[in-house]
PDB file of N, CA and C in Angstrom:
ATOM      1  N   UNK A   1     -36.838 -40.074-166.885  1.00  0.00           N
ATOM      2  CA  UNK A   1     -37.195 -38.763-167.389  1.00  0.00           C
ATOM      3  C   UNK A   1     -36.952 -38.705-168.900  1.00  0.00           C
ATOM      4  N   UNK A   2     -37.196 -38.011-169.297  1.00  0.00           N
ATOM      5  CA  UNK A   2     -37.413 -37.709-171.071  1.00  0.00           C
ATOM      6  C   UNK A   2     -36.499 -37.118-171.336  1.00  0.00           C
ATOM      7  N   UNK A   3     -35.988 -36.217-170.446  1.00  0.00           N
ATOM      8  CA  UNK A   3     -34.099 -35.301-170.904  1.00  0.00           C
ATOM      9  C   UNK A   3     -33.148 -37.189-170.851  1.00  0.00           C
ATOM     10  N   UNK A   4     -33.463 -38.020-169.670  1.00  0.00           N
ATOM     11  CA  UNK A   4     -32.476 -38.971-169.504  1.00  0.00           C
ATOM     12  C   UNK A   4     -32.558 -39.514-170.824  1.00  0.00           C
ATOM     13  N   UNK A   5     -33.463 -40.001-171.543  1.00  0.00           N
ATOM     14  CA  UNK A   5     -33.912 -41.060-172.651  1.00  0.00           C
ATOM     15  C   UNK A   5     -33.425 -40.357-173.945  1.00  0.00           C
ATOM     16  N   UNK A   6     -33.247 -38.930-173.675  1.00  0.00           N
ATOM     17  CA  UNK A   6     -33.161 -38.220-174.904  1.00  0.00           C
ATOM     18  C   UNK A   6     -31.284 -38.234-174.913  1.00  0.00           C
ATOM     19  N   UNK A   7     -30.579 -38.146-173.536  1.00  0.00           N
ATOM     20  CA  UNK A   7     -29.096 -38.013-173.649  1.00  0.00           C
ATOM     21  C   UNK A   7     -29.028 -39.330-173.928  1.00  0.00           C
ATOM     22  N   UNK A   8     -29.532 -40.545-173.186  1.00  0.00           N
ATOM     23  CA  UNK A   8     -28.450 -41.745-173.612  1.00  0.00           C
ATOM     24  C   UNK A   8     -28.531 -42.148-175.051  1.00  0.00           C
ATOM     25  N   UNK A   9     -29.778 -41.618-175.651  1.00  0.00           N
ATOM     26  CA  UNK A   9     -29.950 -41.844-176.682  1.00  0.00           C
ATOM     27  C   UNK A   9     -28.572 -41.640-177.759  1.00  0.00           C
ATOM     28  N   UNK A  10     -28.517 -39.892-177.506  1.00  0.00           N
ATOM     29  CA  UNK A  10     -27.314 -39.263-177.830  1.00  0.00           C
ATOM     30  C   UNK A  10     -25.666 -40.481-177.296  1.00  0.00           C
ATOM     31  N   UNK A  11     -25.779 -40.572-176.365  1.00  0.00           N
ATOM     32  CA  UNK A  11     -24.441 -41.288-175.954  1.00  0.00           C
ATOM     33  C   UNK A  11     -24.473 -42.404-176.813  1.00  0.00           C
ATOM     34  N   UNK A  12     -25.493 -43.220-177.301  1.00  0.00           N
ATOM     35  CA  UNK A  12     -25.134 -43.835-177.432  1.00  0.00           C
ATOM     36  C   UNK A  12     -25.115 -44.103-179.319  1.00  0.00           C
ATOM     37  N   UNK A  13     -25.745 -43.127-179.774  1.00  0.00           N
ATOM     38  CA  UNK A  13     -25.252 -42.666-180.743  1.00  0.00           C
ATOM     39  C   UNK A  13     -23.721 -42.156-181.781  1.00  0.00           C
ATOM     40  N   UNK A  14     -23.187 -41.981-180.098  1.00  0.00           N
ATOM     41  CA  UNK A  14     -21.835 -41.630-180.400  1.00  0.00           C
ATOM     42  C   UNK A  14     -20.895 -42.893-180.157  1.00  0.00           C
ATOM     43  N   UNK A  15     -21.688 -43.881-180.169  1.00  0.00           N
ATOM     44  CA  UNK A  15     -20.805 -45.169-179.967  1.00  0.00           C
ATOM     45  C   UNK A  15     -20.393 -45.766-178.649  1.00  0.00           C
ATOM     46  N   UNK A  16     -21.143 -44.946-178.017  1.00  0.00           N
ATOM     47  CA  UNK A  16     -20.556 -45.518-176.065  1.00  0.00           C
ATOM     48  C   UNK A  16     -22.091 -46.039-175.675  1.00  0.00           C
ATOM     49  N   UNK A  17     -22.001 -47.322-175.170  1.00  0.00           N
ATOM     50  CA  UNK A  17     -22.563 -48.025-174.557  1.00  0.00           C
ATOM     51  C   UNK A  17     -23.138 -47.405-172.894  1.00  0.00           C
ATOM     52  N   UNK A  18     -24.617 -47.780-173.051  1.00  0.00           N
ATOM     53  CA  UNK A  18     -24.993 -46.404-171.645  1.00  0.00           C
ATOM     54  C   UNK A  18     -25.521 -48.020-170.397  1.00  0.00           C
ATOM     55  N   UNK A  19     -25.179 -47.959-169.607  1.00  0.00           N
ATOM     56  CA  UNK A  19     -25.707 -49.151-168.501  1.00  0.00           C
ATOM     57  C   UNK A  19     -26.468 -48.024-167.356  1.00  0.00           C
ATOM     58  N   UNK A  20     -27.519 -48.025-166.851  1.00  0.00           N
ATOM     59  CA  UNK A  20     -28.059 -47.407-166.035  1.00  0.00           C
ATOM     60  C   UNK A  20     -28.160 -48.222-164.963  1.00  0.00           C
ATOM     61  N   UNK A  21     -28.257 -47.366-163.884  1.00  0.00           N
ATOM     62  CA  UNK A  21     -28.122 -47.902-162.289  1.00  0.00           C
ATOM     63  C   UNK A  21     -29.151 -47.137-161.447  1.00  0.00           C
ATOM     64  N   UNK A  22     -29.764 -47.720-161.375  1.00  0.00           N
ATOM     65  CA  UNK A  22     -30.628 -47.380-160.038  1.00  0.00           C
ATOM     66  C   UNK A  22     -30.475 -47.040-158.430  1.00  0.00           C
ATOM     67  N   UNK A  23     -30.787 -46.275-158.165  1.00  0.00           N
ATOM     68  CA  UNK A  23     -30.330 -46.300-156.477  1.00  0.00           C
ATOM     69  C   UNK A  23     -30.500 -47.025-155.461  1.00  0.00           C
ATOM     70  N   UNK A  24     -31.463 -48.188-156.002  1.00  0.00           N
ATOM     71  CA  UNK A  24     -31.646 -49.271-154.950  1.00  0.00           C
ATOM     72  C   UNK A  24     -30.826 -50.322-155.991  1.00  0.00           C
ATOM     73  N   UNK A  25     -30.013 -50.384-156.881  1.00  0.00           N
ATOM     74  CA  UNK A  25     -28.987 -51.673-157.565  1.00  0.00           C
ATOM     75  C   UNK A  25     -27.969 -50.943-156.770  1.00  0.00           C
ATOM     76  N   UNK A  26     -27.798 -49.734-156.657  1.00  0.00           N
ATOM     77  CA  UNK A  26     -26.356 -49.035-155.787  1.00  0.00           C
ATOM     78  C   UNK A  26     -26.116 -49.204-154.680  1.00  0.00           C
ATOM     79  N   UNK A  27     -26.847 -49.186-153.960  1.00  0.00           N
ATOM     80  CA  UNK A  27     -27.366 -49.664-152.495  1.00  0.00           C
ATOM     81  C   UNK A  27     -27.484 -50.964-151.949  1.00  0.00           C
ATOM     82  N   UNK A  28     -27.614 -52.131-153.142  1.00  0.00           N
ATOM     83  CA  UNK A  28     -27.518 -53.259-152.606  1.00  0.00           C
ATOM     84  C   UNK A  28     -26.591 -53.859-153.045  1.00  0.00           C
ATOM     85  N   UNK A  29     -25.395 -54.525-152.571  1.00  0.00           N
ATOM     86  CA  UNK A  29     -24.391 -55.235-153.176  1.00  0.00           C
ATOM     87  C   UNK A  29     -25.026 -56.400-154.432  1.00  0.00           C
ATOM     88  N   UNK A  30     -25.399 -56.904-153.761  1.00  0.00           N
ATOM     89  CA  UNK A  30     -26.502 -58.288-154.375  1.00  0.00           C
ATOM     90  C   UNK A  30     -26.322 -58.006-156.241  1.00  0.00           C
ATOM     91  N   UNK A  31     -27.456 -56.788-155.766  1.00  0.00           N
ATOM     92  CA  UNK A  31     -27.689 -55.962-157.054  1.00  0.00           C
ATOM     93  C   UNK A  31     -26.827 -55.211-158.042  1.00  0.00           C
ATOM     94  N   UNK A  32     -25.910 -54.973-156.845  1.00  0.00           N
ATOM     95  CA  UNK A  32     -24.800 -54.278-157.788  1.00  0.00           C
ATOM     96  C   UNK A  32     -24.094 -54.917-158.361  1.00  0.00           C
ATOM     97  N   UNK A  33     -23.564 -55.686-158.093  1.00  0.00           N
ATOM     98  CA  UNK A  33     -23.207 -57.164-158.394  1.00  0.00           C
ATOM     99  C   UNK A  33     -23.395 -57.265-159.857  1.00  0.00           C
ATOM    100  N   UNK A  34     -24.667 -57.204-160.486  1.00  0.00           N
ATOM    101  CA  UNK A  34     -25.805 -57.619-161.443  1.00  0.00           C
ATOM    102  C   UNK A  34     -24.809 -56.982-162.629  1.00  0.00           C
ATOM    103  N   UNK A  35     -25.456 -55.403-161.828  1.00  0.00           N
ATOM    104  CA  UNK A  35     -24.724 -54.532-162.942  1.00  0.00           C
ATOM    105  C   UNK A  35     -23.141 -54.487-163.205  1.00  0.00           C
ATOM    106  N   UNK A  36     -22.189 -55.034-162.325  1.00  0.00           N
ATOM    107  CA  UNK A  36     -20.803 -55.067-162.592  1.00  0.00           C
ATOM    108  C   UNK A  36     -20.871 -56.221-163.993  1.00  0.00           C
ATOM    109  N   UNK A  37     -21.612 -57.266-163.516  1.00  0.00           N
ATOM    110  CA  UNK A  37     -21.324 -58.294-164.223  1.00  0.00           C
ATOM    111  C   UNK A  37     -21.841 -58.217-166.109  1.00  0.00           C
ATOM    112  N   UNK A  38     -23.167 -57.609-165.681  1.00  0.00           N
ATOM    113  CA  UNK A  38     -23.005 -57.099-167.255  1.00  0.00           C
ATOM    114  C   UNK A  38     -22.316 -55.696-168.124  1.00  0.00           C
ATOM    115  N   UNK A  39     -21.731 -54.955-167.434  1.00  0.00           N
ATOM    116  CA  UNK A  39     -20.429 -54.063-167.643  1.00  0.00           C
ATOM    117  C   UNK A  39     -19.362 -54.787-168.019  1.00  0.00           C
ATOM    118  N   UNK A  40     -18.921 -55.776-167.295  1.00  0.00           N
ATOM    119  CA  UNK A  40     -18.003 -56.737-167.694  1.00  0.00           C
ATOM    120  C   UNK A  40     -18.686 -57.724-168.967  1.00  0.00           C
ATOM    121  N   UNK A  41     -19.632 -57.914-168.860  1.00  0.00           N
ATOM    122  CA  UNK A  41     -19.855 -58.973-170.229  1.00  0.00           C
ATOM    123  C   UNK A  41     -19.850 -57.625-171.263  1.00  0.00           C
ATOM    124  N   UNK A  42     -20.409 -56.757-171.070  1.00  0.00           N
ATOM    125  CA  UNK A  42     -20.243 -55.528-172.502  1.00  0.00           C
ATOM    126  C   UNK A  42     -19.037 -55.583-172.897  1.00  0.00           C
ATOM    127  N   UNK A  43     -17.902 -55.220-171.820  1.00  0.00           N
ATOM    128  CA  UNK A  43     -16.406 -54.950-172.326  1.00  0.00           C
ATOM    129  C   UNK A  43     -15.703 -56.076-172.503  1.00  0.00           C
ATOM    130  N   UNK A  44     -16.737 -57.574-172.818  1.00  0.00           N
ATOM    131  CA  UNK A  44     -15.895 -58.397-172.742  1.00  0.00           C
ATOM    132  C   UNK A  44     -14.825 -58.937-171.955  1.00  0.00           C
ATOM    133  N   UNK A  45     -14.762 -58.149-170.773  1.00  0.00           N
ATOM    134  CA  UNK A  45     -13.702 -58.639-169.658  1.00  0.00           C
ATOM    135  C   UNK A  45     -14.668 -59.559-168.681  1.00  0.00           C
ATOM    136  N   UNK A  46     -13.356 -60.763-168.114  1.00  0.00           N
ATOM    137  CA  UNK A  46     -13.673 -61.314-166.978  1.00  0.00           C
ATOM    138  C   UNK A  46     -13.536 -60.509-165.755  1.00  0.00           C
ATOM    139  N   UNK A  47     -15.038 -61.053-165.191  1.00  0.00           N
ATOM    140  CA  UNK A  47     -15.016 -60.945-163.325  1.00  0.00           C
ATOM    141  C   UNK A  47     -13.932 -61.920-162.448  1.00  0.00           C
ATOM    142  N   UNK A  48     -13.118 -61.829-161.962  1.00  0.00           N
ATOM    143  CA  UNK A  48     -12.639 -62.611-160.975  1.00  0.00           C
ATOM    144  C   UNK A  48     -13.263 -62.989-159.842  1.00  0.00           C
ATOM    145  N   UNK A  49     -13.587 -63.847-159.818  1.00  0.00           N
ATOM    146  CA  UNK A  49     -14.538 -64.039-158.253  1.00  0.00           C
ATOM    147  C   UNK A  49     -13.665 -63.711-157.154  1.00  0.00           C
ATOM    148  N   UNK A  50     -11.867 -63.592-157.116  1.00  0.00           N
ATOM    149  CA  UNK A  50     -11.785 -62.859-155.953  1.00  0.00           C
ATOM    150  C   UNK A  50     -11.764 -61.287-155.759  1.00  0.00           C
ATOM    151  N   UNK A  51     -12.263 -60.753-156.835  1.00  0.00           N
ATOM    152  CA  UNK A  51     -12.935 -59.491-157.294  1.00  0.00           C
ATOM    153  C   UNK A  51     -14.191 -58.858-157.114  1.00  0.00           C
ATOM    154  N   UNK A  52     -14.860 -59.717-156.156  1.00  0.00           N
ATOM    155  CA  UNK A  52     -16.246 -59.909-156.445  1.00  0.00           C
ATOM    156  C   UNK A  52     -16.313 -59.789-154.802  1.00  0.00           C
ATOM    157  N   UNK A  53     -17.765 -58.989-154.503  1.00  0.00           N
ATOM    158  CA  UNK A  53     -18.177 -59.040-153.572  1.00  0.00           C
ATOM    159  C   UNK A  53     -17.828 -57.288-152.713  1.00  0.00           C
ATOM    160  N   UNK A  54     -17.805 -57.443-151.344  1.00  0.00           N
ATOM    161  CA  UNK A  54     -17.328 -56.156-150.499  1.00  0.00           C
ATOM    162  C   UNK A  54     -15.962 -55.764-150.487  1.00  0.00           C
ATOM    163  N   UNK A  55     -14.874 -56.114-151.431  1.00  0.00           N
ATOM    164  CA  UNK A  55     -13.848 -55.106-152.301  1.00  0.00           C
ATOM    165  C   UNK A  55     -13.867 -53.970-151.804  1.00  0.00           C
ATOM    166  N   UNK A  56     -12.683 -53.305-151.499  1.00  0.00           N
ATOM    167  CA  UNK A  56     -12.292 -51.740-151.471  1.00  0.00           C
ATOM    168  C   UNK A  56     -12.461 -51.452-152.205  1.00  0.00           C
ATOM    169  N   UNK A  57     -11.894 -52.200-153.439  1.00  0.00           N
ATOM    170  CA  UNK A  57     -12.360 -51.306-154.945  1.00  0.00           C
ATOM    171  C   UNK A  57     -13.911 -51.189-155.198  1.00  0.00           C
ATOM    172  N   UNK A  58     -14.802 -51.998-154.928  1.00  0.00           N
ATOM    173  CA  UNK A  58     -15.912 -52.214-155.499  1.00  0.00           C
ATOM    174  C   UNK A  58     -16.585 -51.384-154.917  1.00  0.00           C
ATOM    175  N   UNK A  59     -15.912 -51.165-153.176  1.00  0.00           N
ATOM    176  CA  UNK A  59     -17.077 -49.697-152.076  1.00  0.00           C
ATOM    177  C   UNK A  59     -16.651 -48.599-152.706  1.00  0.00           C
ATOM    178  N   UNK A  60     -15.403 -48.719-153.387  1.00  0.00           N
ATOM    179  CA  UNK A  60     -15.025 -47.079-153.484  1.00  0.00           C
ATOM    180  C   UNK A  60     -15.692 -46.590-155.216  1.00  0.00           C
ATOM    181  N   UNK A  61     -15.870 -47.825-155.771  1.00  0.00           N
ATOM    182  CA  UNK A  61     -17.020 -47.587-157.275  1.00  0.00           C
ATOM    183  C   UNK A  61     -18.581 -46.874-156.713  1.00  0.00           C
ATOM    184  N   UNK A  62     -19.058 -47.675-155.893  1.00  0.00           N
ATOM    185  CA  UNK A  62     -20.098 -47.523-155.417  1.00  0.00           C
ATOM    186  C   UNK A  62     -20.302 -46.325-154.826  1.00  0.00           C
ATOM    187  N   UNK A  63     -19.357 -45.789-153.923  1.00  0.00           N
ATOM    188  CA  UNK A  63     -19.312 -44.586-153.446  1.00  0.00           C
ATOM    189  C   UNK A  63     -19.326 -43.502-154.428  1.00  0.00           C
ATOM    190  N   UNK A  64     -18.736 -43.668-155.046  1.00  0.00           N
ATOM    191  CA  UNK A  64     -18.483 -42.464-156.393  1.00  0.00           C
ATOM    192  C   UNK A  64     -19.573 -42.695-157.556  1.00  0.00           C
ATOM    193  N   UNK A  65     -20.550 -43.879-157.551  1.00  0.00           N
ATOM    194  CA  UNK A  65     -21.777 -43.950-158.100  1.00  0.00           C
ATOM    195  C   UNK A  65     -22.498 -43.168-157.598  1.00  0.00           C
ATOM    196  N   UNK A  66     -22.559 -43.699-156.082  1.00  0.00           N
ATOM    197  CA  UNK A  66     -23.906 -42.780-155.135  1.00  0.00           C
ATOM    198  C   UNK A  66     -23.896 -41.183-155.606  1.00  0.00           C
ATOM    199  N   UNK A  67     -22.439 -40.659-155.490  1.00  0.00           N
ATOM    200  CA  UNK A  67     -22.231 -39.056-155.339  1.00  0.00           C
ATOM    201  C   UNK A  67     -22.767 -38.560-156.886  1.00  0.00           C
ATOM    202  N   UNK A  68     -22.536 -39.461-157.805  1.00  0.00           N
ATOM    203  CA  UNK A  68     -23.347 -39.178-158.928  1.00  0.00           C
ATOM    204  C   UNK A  68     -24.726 -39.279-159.149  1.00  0.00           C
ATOM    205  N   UNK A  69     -25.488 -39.957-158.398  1.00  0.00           N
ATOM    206  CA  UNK A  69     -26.654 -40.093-158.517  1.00  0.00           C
ATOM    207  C   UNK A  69     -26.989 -39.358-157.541  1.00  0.00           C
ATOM    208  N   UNK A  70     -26.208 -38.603-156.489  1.00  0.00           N
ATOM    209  CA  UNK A  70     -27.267 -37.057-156.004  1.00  0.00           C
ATOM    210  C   UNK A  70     -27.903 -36.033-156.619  1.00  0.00           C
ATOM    211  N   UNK A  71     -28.904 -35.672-156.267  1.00  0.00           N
ATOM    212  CA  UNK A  71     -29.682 -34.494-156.600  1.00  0.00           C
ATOM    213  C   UNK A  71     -29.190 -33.632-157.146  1.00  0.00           C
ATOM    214  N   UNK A  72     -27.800 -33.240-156.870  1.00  0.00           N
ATOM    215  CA  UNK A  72     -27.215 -32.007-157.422  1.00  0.00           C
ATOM    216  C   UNK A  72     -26.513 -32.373-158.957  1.00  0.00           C
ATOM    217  N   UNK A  73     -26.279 -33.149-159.264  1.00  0.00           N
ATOM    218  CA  UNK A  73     -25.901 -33.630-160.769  1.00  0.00           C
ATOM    219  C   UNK A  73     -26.804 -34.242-161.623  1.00  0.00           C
TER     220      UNK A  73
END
């Protein structure tokens, strides 16, 4: 959308780095995967590969992705 292109623009204007996620990269580990890994190459931090994969931590990111990418926000 054109409001989205117009805020990250803004975000990232202000010096914060914007990574977008799709609801089918959220939905698929595979994919999500993708996007952890270049979040981590942005911040310069290592992935641990025993970090990696179906993680509590990683369902409970994902979960709190999804609820952001509902309709109502």
């Amino acid at each position: 959308m054109k409001s989205d292109v117009g805020r990250e623009l803004g975000i990232e204007h202000m010096g914060w780095r914007v990574i977008t996620v799709t609801s089918s990269q959220e939905l698929d580990l595979a994919r999500f995967e993708v996007v952890a890994k270049e979040a981590a190459a942005r911040l310069k931090k290592r992935l641990y590969p025993q970090f990696l994969g179906a993680t509590v931590e990683r369902m409970a990111l994902r979960d709190e992705l999804g609820q952001w990418m509902s309709p109502r926000h």
